[in-house]
PDB file of N, CA and C in Angstrom:
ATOM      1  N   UNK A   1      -2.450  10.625 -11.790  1.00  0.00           N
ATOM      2  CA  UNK A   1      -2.181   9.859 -10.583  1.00  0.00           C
ATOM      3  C   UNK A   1      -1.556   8.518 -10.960  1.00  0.00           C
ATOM      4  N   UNK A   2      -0.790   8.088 -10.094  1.00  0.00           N
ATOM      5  CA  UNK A   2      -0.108   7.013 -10.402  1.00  0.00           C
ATOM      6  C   UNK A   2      -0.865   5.699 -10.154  1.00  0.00           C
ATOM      7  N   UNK A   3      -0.851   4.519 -10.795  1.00  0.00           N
ATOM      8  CA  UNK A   3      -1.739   3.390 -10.109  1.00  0.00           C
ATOM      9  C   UNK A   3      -0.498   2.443 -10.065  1.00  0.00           C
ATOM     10  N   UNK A   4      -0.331   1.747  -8.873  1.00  0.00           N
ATOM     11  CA  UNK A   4       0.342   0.656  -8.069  1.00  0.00           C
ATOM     12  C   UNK A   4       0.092  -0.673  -8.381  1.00  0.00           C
ATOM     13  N   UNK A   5       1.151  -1.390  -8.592  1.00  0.00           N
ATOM     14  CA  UNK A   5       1.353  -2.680  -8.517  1.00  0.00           C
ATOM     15  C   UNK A   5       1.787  -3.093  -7.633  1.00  0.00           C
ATOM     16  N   UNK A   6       1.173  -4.068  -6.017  1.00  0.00           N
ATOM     17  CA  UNK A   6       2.218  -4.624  -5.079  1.00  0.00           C
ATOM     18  C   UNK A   6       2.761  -6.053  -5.532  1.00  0.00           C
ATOM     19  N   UNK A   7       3.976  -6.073  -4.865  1.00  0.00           N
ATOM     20  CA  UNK A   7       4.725  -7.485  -4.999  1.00  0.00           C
ATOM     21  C   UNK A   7       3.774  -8.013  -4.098  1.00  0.00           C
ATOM     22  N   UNK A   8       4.286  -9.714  -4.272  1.00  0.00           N
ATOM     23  CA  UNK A   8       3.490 -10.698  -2.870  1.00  0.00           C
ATOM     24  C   UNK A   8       4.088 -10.608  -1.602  1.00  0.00           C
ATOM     25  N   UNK A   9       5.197  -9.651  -1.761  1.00  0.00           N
ATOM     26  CA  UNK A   9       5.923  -9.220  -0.081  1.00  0.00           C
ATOM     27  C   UNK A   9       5.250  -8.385   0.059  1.00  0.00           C
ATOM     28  N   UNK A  10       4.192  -7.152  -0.048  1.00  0.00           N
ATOM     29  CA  UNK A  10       4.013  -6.143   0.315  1.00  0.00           C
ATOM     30  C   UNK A  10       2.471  -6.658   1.892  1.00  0.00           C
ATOM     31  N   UNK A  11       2.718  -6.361   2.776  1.00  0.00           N
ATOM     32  CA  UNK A  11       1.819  -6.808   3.778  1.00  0.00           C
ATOM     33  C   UNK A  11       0.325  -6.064   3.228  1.00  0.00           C
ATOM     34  N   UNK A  12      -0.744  -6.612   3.430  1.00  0.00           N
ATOM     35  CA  UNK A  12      -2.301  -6.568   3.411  1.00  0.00           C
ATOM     36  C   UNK A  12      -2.596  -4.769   3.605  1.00  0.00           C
ATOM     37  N   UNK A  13      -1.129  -4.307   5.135  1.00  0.00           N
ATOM     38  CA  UNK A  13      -2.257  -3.286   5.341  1.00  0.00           C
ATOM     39  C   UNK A  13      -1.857  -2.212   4.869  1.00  0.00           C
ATOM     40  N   UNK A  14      -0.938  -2.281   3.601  1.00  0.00           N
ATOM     41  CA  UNK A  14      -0.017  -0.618   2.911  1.00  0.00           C
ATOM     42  C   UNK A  14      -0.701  -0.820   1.612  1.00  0.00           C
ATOM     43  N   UNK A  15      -1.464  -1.866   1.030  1.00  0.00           N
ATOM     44  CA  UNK A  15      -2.293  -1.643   0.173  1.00  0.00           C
ATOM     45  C   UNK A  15      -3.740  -1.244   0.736  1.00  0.00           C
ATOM     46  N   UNK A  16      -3.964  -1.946   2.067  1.00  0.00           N
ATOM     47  CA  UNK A  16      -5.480  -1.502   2.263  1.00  0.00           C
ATOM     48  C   UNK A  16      -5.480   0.244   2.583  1.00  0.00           C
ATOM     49  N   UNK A  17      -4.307   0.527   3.143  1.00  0.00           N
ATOM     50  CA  UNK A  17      -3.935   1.781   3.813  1.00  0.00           C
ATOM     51  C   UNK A  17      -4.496   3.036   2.484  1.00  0.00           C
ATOM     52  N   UNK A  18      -3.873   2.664   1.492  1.00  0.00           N
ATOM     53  CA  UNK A  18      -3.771   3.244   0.180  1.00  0.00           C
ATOM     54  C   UNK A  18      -5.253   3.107  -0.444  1.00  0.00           C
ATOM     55  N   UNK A  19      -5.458   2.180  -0.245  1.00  0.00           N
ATOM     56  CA  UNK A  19      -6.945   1.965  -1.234  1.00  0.00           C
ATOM     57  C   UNK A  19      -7.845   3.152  -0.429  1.00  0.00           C
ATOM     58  N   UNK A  20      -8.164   3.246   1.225  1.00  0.00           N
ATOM     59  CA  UNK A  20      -8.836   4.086   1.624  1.00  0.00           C
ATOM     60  C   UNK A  20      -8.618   5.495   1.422  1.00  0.00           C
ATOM     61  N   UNK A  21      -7.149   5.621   0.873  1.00  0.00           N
ATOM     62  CA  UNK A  21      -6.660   7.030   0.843  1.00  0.00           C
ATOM     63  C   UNK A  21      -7.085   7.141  -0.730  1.00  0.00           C
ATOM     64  N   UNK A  22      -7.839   6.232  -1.851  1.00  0.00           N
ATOM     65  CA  UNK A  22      -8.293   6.478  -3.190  1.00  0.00           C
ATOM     66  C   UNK A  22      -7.429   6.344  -4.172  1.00  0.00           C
ATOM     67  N   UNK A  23      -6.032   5.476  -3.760  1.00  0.00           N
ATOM     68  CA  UNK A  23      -5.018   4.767  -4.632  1.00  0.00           C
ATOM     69  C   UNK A  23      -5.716   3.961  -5.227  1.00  0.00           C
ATOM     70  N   UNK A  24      -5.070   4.431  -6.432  1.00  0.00           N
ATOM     71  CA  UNK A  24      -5.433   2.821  -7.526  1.00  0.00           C
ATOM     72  C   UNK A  24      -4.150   1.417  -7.259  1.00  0.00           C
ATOM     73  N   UNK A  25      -4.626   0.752  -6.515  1.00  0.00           N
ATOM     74  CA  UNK A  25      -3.830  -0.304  -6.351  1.00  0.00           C
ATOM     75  C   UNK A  25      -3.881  -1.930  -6.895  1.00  0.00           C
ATOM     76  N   UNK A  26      -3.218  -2.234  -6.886  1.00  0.00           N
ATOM     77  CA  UNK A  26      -3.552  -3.991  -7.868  1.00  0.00           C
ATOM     78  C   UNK A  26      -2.183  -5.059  -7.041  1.00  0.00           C
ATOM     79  N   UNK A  27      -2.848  -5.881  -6.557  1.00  0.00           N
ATOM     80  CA  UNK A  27      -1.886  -6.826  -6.106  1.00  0.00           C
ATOM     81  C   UNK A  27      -1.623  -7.930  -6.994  1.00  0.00           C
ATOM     82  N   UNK A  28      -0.313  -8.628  -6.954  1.00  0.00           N
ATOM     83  CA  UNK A  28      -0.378  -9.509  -8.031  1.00  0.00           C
ATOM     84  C   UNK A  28      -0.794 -10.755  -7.519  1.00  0.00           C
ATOM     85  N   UNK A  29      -1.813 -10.749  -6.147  1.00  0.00           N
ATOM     86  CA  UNK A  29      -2.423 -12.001  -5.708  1.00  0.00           C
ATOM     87  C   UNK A  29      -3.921 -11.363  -6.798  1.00  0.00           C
ATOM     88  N   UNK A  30      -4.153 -10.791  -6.946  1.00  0.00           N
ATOM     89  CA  UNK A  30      -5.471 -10.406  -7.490  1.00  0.00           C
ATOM     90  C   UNK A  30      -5.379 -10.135  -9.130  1.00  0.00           C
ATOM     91  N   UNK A  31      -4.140 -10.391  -9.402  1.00  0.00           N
ATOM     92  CA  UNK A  31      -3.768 -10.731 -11.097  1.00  0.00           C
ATOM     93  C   UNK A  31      -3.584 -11.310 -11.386  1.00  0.00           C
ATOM     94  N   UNK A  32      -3.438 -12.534 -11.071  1.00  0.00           N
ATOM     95  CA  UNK A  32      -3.087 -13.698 -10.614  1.00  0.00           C
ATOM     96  C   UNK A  32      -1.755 -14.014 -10.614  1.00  0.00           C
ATOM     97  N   UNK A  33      -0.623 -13.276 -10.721  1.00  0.00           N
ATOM     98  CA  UNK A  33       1.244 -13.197 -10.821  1.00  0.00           C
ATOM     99  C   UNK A  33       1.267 -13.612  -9.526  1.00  0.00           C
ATOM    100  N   UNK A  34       1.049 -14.299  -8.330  1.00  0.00           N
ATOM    101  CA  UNK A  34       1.309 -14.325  -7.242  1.00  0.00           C
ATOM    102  C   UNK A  34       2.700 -15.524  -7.296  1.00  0.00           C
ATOM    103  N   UNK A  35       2.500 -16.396  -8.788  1.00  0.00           N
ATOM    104  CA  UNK A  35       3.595 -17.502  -8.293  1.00  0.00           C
ATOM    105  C   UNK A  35       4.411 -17.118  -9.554  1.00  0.00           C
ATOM    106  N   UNK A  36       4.263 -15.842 -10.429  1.00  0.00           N
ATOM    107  CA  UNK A  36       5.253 -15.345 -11.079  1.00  0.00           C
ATOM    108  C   UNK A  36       6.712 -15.116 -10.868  1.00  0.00           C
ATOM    109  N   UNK A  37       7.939 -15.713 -11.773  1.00  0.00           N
ATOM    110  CA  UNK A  37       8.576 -14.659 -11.287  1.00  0.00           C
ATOM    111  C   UNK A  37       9.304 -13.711 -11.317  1.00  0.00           C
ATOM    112  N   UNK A  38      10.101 -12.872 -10.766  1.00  0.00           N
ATOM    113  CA  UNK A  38       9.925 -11.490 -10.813  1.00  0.00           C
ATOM    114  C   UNK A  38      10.344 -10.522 -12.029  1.00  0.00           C
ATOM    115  N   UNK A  39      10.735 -10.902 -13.046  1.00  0.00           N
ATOM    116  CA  UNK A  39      11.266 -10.565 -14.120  1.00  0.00           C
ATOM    117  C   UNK A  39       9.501  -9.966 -15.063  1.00  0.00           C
ATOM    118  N   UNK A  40       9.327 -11.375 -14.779  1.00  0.00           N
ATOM    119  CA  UNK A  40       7.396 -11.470 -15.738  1.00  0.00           C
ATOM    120  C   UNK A  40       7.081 -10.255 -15.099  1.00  0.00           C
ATOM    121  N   UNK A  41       6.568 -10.249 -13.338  1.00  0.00           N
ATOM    122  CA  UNK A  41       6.057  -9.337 -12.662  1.00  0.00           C
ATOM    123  C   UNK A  41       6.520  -7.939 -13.019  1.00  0.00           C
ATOM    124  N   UNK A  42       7.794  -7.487 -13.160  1.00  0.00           N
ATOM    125  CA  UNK A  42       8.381  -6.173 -13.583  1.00  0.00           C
ATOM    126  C   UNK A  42       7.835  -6.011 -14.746  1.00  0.00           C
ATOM    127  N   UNK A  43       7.311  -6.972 -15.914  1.00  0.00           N
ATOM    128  CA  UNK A  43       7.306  -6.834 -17.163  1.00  0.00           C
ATOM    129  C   UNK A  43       5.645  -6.410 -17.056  1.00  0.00           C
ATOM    130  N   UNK A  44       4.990  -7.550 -16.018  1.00  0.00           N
ATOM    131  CA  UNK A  44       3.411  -7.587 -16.112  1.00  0.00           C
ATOM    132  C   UNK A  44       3.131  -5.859 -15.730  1.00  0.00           C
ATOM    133  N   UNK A  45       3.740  -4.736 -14.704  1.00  0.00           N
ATOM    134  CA  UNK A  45       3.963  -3.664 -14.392  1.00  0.00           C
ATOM    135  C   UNK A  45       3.918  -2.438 -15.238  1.00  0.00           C
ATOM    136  N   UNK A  46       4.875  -2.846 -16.660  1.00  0.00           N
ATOM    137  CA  UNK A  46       4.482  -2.044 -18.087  1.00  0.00           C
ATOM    138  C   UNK A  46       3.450  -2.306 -18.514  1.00  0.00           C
ATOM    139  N   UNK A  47       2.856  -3.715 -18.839  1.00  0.00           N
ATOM    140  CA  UNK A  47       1.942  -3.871 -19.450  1.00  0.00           C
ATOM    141  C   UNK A  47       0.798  -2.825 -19.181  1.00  0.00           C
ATOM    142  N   UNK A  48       0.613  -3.449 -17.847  1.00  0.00           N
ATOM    143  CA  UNK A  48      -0.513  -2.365 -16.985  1.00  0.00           C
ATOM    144  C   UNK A  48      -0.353  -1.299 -16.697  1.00  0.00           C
ATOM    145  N   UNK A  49       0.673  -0.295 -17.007  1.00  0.00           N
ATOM    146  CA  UNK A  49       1.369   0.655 -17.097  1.00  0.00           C
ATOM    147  C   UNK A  49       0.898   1.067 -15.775  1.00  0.00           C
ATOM    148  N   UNK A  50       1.584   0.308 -14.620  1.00  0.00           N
ATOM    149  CA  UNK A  50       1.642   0.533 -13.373  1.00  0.00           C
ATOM    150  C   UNK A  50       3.121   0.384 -12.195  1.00  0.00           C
ATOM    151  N   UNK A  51       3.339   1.210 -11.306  1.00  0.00           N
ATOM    152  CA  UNK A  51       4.356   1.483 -10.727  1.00  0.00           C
ATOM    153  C   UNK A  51       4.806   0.180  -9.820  1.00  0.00           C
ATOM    154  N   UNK A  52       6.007  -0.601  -9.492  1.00  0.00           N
ATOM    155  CA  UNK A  52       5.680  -1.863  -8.754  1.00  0.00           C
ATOM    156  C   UNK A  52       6.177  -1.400  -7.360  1.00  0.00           C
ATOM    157  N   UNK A  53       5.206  -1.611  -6.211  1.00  0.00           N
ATOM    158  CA  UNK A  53       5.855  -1.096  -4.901  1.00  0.00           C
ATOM    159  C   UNK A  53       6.874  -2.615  -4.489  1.00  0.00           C
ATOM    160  N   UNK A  54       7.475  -3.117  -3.713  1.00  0.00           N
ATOM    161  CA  UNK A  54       8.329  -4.062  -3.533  1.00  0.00           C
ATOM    162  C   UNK A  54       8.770  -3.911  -2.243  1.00  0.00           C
ATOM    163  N   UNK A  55       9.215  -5.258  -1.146  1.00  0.00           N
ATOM    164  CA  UNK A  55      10.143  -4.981  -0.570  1.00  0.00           C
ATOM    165  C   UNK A  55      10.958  -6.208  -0.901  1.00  0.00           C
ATOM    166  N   UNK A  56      11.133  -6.768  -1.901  1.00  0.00           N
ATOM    167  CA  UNK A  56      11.960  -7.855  -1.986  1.00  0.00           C
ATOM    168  C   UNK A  56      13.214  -7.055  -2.468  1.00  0.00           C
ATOM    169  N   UNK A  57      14.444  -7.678  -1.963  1.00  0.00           N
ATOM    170  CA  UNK A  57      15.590  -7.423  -2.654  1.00  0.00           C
ATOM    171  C   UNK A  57      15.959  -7.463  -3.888  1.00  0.00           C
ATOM    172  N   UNK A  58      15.598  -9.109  -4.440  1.00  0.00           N
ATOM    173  CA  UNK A  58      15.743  -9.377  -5.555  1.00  0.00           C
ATOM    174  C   UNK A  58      15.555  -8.269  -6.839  1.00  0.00           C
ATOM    175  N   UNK A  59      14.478  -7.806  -6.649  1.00  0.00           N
ATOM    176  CA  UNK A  59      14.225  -6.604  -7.762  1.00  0.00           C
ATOM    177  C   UNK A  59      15.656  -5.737  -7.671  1.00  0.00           C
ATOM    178  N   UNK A  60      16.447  -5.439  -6.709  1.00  0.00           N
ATOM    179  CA  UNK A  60      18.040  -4.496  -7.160  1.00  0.00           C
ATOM    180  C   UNK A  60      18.462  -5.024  -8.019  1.00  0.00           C
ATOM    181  N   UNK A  61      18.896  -6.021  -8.186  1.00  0.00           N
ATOM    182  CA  UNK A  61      19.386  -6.861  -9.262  1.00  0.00           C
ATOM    183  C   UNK A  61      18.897  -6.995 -10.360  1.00  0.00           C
ATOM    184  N   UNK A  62      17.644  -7.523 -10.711  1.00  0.00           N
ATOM    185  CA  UNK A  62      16.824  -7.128 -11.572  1.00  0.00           C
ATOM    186  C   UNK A  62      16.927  -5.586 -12.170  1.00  0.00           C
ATOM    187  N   UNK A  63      16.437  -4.790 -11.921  1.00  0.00           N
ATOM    188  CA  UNK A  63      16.521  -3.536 -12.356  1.00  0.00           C
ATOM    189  C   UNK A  63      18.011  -3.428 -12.690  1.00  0.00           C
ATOM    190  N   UNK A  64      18.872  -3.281 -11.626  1.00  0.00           N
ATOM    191  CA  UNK A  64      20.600  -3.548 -12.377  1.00  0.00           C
ATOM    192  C   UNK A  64      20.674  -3.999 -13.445  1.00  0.00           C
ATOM    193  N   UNK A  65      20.608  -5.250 -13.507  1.00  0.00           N
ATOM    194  CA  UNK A  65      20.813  -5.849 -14.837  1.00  0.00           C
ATOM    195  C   UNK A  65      19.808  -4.977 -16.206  1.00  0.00           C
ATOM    196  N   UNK A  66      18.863  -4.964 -16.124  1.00  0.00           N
ATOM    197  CA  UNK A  66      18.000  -4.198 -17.022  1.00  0.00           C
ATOM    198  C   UNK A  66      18.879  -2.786 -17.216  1.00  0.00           C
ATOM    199  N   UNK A  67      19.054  -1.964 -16.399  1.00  0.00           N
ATOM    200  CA  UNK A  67      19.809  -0.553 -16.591  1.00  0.00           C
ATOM    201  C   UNK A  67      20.873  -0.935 -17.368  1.00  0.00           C
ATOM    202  N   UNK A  68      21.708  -2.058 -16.807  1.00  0.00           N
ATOM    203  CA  UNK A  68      23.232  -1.688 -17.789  1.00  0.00           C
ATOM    204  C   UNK A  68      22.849  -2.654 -18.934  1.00  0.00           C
ATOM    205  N   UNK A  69      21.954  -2.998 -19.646  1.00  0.00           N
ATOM    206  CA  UNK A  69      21.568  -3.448 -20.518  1.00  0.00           C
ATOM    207  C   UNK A  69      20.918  -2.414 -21.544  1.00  0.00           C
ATOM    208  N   UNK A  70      20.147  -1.744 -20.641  1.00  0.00           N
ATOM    209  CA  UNK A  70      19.951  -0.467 -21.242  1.00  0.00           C
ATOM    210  C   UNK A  70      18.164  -0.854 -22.062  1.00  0.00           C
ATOM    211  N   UNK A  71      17.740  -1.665 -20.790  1.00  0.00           N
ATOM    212  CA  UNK A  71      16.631  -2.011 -21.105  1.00  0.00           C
ATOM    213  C   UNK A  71      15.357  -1.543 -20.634  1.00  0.00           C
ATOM    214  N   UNK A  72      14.289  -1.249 -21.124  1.00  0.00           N
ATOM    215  CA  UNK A  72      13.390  -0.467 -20.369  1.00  0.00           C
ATOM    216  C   UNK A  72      12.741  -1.189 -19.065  1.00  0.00           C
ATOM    217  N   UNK A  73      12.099  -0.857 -18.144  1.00  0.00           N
ATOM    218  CA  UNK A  73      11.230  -1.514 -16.971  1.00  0.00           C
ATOM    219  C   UNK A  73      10.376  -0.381 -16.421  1.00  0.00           C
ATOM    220  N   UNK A  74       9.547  -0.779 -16.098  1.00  0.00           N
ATOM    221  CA  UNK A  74       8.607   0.402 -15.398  1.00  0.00           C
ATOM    222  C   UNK A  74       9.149   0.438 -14.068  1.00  0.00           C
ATOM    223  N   UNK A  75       8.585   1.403 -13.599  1.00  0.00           N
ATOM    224  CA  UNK A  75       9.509   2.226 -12.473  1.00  0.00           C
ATOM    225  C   UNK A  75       8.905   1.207 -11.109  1.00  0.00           C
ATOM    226  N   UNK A  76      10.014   1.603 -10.021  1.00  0.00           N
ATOM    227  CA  UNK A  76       9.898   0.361  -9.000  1.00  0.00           C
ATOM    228  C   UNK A  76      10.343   1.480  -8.088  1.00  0.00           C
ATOM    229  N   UNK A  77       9.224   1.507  -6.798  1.00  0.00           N
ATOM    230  CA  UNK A  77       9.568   1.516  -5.192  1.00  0.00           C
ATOM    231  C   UNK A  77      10.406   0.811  -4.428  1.00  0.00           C
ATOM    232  N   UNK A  78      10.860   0.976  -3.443  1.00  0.00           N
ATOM    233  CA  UNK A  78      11.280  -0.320  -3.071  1.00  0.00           C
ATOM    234  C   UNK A  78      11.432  -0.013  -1.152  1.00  0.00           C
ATOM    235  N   UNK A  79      11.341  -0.510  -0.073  1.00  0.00           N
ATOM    236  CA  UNK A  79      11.087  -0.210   0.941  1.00  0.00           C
ATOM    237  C   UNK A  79      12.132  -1.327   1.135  1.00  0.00           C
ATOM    238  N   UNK A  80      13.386  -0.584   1.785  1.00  0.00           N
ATOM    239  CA  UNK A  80      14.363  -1.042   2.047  1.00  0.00           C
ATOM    240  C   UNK A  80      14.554  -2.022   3.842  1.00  0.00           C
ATOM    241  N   UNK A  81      13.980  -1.156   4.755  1.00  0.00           N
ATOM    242  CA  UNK A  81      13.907  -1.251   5.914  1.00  0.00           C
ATOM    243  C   UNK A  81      12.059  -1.682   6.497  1.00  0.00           C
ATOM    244  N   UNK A  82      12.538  -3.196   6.767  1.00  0.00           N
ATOM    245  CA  UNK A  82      11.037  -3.502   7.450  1.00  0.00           C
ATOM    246  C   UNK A  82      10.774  -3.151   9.067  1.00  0.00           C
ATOM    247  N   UNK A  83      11.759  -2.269   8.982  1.00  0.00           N
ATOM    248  CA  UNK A  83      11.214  -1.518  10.348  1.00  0.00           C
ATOM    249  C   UNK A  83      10.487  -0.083  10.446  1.00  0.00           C
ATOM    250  N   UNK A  84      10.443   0.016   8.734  1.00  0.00           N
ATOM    251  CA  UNK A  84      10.219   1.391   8.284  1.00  0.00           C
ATOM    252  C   UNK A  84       8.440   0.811   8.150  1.00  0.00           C
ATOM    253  N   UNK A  85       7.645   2.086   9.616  1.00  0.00           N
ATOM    254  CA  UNK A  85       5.928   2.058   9.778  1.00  0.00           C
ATOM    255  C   UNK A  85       5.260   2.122   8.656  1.00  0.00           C
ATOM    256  N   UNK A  86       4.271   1.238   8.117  1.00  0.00           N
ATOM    257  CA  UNK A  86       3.746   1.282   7.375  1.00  0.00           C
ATOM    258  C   UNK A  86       2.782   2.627   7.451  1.00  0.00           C
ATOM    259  N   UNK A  87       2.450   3.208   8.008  1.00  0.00           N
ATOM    260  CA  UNK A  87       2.385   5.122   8.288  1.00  0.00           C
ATOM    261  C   UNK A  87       2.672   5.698   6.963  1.00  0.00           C
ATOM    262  N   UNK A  88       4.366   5.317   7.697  1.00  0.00           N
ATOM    263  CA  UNK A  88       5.161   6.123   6.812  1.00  0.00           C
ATOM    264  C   UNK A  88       5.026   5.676   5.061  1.00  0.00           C
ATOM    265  N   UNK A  89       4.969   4.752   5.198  1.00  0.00           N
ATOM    266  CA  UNK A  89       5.294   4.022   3.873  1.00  0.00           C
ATOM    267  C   UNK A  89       4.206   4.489   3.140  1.00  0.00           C
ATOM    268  N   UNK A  90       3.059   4.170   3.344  1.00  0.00           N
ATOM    269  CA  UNK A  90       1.493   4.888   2.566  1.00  0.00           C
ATOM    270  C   UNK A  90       1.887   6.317   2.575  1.00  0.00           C
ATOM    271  N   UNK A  91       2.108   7.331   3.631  1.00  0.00           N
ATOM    272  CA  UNK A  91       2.222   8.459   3.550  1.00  0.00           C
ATOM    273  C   UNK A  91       3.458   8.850   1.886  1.00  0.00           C
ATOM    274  N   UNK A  92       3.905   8.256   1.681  1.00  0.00           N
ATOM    275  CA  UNK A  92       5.410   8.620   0.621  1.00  0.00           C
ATOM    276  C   UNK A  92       4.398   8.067  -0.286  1.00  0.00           C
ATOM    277  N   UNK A  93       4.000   7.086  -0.636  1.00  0.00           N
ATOM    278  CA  UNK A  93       3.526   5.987  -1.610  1.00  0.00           C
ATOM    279  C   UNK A  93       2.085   7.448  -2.112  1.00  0.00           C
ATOM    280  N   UNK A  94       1.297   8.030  -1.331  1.00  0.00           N
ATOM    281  CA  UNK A  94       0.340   8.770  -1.736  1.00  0.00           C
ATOM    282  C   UNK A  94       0.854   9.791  -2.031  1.00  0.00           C
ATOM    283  N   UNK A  95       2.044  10.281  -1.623  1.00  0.00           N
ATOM    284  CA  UNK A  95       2.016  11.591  -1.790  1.00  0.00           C
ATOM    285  C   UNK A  95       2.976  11.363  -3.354  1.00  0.00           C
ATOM    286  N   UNK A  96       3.335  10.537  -4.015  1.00  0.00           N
ATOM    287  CA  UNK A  96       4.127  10.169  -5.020  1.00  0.00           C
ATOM    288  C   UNK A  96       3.029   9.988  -6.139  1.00  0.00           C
ATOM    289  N   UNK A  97       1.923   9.289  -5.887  1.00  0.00           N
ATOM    290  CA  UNK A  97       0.544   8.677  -6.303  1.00  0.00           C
ATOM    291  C   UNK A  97       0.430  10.488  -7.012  1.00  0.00           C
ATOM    292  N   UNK A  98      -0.226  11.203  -5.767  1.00  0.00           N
ATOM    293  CA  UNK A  98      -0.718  12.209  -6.273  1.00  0.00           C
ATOM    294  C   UNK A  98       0.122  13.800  -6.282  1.00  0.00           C
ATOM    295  N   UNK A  99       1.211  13.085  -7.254  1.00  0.00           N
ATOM    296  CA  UNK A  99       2.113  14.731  -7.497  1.00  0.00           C
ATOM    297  C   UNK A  99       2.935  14.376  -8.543  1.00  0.00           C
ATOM    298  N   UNK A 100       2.604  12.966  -9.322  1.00  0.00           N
ATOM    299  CA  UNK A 100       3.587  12.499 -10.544  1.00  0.00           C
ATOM    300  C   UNK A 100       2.575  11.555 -11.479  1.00  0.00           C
ATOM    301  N   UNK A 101       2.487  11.492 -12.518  1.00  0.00           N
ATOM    302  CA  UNK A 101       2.342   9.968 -13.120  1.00  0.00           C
ATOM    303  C   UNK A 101       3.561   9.232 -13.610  1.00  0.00           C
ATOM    304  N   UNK A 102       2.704   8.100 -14.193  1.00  0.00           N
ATOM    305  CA  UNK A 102       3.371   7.029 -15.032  1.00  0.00           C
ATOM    306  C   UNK A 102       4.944   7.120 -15.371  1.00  0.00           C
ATOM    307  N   UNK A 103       4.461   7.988 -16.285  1.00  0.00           N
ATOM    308  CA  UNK A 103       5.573   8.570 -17.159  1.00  0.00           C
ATOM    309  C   UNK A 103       7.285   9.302 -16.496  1.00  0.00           C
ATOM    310  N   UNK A 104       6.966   9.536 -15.186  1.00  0.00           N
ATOM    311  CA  UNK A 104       8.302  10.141 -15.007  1.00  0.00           C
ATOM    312  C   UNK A 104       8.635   9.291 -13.932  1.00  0.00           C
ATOM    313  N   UNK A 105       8.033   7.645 -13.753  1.00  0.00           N
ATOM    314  CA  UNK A 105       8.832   6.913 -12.667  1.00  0.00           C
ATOM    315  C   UNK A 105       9.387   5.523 -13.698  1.00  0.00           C
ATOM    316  N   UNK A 106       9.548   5.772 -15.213  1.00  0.00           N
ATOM    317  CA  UNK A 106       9.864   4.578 -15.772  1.00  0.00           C
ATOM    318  C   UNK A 106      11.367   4.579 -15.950  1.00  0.00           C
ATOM    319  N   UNK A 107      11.690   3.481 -15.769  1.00  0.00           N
ATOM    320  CA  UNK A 107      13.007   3.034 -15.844  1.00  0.00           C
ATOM    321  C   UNK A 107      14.226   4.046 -14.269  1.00  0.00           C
ATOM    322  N   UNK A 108      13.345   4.137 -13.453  1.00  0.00           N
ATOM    323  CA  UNK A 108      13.926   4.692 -12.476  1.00  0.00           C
ATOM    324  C   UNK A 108      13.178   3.216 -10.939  1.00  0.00           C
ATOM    325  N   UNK A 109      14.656   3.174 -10.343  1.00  0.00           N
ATOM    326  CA  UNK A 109      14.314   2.607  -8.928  1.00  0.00           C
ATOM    327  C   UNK A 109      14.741   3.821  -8.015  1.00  0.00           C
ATOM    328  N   UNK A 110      13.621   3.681  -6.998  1.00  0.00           N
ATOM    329  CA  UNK A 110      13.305   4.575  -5.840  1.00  0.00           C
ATOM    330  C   UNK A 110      13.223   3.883  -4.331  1.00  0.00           C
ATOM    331  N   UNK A 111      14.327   4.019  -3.698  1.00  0.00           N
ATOM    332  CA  UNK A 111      14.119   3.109  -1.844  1.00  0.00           C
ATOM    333  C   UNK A 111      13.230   4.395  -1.093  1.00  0.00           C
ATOM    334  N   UNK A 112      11.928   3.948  -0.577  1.00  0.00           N
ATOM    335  CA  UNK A 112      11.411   4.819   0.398  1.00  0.00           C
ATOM    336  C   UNK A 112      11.838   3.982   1.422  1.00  0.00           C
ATOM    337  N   UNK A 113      11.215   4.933   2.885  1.00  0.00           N
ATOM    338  CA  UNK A 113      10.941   6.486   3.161  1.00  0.00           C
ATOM    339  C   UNK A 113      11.791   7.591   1.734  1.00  0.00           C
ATOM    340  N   UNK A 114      11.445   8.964   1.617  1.00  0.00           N
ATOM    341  CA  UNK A 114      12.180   9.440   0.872  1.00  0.00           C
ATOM    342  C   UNK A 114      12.658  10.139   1.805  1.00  0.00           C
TER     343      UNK A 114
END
């Protein structure tokens, strides 16, 4: 099963959503990365060999630059549309949780809904 890293954009209730559904989740207000920035956070993500959910933009770029560098990063969600129900968003986020690990979301970015 996969365990989650949220950014400090991710709202209260797609991690609480997840935790009841038995996600392993970790916010980086509760790692203390909350005034990190986002480069560390992508990096703090390997360490903990955890997936980073996101809706900040900034991470495209980030990851860009890392790819044509040809540099590793642990694998990143990314929720493109904040009109997209947080429903939906836990529903993709669990069903990803429990049908993959670690290992086959590194160095890959992913925009849900899928």
């Amino acid at each position: 099963m996969i365990r989650f890293y949220m950014d400090v954009h991710v709202p209260a209730a797609i991690t609480k959503g997840l935790r009841i559904r038995g996600v392993d989740v970790l916010t980086a207000q509760e790692d203390g990365f909350q005034l990190e920035v986002d480069p560390r956070v992508l990096e703090r993500c390997a360490e903990l060999r955890r997936v980073l959910f996101t809706r900040d933009r900034d991470f495209i770029k980030i990851v860009n630059s890392l790819s044509f560098a040809g540099r590793p990063f642990a694998g990143v969600f990314f929720a493109y549309s904040k009109a997209t129900p947080f429903a939906r968003i836990i529903d993709d986020l669990l069903l990803i949780a429990n049908t993959s690990d670690w290992e086959e979301w590194q160095n890959r970015f992913e925009v849900i809904p899928l």
